[in-house]
N, C-alpha and C. Protein backbone atom coordinates (compact mmCIF):
# COMPACT_ATOMS: atom_id res chain seq x y z
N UNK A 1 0.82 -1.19 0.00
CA UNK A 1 0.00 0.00 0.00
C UNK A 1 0.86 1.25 0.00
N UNK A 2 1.61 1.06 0.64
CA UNK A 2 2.85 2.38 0.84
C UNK A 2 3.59 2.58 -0.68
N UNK A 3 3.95 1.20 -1.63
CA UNK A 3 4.34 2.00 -2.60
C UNK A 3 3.39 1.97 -3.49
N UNK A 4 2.41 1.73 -3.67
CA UNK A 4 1.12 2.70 -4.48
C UNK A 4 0.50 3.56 -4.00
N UNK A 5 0.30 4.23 -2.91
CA UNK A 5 0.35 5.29 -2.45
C UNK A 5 1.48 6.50 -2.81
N UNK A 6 2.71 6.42 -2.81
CA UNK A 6 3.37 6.86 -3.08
C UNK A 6 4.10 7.41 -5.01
N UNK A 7 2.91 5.92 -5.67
CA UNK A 7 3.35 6.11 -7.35
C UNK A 7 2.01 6.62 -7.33
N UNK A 8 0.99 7.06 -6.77
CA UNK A 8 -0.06 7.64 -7.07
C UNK A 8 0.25 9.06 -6.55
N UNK A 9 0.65 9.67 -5.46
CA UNK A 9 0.85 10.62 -5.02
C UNK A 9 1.80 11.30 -6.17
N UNK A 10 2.96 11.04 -6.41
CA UNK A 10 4.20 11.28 -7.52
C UNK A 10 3.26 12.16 -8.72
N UNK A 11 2.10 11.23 -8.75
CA UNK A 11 1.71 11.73 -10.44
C UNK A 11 0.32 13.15 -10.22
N UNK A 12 0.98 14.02 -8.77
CA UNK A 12 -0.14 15.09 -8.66
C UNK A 12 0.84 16.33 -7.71
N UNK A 13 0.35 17.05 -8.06
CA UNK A 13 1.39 18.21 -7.22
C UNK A 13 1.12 18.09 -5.78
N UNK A 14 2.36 18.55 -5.03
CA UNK A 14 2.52 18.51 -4.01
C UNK A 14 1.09 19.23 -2.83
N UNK A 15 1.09 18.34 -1.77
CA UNK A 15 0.03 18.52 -1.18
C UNK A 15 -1.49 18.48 -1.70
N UNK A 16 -1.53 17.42 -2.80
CA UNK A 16 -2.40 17.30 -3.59
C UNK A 16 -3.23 16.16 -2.43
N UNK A 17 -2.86 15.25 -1.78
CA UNK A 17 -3.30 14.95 -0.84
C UNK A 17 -3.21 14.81 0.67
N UNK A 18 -4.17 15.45 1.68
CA UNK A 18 -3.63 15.78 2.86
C UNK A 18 -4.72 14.73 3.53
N UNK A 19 -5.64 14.27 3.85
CA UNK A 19 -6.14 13.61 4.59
C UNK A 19 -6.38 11.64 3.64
N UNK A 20 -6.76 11.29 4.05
CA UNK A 20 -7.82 9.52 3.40
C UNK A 20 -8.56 9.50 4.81
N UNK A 21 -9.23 8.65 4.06
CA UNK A 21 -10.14 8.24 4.81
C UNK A 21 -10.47 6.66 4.49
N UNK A 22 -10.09 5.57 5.31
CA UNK A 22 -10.77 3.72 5.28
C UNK A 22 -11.18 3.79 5.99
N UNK A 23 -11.77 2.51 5.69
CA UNK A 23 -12.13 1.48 6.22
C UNK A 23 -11.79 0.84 7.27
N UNK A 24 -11.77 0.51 8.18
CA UNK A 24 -11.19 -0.93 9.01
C UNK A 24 -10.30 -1.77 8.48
N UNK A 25 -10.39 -2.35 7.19
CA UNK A 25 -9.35 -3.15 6.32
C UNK A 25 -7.83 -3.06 6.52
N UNK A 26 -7.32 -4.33 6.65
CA UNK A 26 -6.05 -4.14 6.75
C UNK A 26 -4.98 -3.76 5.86
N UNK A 27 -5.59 -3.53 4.85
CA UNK A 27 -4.55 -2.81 3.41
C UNK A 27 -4.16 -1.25 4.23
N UNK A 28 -4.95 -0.70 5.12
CA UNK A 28 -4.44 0.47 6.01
C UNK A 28 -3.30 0.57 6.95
N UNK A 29 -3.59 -1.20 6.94
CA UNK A 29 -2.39 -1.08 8.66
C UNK A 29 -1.27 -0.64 8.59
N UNK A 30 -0.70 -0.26 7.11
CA UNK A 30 0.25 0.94 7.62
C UNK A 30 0.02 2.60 7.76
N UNK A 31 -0.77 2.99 8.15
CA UNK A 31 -1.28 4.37 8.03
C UNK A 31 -0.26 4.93 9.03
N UNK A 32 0.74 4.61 9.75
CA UNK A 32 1.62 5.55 10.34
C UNK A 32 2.81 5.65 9.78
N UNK A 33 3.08 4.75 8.84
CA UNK A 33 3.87 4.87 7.82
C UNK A 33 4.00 5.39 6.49
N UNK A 34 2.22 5.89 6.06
CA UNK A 34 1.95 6.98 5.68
C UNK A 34 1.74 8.40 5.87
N UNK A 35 1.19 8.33 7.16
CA UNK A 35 1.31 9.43 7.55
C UNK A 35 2.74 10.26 7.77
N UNK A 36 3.82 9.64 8.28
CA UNK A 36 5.10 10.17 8.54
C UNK A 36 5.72 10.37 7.23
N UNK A 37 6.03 9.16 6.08
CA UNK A 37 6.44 9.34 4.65
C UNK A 37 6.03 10.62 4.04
N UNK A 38 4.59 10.32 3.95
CA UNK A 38 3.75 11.65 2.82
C UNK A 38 3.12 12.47 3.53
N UNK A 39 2.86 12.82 4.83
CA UNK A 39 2.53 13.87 5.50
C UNK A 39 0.63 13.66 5.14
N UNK A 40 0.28 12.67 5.06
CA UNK A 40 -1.22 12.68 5.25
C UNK A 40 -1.79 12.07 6.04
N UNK A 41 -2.91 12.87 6.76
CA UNK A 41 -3.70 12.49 7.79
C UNK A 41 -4.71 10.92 7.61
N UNK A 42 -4.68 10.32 7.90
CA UNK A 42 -5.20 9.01 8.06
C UNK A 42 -6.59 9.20 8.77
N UNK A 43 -7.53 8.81 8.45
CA UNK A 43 -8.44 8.26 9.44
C UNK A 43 -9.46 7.51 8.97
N UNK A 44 -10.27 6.68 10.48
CA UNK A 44 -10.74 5.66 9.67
C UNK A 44 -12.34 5.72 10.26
N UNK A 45 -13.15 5.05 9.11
CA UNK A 45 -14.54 5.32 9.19
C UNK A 45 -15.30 4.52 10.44
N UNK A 46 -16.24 4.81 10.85
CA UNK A 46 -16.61 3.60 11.97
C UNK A 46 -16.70 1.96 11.55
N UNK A 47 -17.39 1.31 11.85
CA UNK A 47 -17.60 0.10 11.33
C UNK A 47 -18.93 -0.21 10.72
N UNK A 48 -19.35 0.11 9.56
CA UNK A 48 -20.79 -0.63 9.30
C UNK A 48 -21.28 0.84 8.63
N UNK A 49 -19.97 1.86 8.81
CA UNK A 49 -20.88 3.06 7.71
C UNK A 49 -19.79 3.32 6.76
N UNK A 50 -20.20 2.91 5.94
CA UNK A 50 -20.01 3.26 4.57
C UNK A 50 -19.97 4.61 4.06
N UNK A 51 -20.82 4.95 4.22
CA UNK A 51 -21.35 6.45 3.73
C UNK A 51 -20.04 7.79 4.92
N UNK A 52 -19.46 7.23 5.66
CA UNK A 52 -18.54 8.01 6.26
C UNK A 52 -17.01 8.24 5.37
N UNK A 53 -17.02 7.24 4.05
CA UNK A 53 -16.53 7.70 3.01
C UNK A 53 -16.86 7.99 1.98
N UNK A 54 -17.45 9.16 1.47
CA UNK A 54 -18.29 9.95 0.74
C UNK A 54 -17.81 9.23 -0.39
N UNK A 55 -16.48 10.06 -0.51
CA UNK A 55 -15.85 9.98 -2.20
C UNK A 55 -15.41 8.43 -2.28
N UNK A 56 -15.52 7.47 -1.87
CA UNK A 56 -15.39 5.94 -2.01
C UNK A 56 -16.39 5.52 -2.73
N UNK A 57 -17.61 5.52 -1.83
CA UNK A 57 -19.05 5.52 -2.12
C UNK A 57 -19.78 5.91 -3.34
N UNK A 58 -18.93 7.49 -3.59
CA UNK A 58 -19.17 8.05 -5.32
C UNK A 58 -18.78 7.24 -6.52
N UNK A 59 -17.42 6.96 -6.01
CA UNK A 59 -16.77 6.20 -6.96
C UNK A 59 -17.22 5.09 -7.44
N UNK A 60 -17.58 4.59 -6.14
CA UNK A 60 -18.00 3.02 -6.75
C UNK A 60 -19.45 2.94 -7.07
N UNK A 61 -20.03 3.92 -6.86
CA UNK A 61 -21.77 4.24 -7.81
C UNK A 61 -21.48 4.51 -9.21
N UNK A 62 -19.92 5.89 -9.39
CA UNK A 62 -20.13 5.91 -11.21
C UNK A 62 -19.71 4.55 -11.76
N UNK A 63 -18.88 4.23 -11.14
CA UNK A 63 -17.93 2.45 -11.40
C UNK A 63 -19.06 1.76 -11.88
N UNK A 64 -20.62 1.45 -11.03
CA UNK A 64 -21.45 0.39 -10.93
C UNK A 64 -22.59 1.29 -12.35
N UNK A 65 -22.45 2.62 -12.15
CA UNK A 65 -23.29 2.75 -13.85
C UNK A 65 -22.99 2.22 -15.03
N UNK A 66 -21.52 1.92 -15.33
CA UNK A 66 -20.85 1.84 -16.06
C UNK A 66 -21.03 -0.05 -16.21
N UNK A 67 -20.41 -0.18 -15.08
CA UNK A 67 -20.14 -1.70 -15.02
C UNK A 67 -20.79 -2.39 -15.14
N UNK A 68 -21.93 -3.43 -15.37
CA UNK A 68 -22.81 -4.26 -14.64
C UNK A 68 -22.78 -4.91 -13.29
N UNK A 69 -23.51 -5.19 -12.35
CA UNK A 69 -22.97 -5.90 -11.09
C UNK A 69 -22.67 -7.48 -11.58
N UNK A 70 -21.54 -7.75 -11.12
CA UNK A 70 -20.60 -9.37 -11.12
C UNK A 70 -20.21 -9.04 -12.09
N UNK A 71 -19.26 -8.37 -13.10
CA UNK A 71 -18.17 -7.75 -13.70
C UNK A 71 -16.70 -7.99 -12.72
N UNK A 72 -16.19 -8.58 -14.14
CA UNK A 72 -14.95 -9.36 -12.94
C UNK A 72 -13.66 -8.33 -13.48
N UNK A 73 -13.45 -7.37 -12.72
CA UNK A 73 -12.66 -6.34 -12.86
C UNK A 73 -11.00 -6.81 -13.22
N UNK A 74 -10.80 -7.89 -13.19
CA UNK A 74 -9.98 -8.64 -13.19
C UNK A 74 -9.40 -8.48 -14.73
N UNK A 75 -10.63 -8.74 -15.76
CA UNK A 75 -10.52 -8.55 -17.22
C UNK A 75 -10.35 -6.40 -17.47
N UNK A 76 -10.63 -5.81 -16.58
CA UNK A 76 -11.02 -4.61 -17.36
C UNK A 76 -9.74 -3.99 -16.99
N UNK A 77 -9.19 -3.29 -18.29
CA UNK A 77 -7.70 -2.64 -17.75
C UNK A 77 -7.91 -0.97 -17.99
């Protein structure tokens, strides 16, 4: 997570991101190793709300106009 975080950050000007916001998921468990690296605030949503990540939530509504549901993202590049 730390180095795609970091090849995603690279490709936007500086302080282009200051906070995230997850999940519970453990793809986070390094968030203090993000936070100290790239200087962004970490935090994480309660458990069971979704909607406490807005722009996640957006994303994956335009994603699901587009997509059909059981689309195996696996094929789509």
């Amino acid at each position: 997570m730390e180095i795609a975080f970091g090849v995603a950050a690279a490709q936007y000007p500086s302080k282009a991101f200051q906070t995230a916001t997850a999940d519970r998921g453990k793809e986070f468990a390094c968030y203090a190793s993000l936070e100290a690296t790239h200087g962004v605030q970490v935090y994480f949503a309660d458990p069971y709300s979704s909607w406490q990540r807005g722009s996640n939530e957006n994303a994956n509504g335009l994603l699901r106009e587009f997509f059909p549901k059981g689309t195996d993202f696996a094929q789509i590049t």
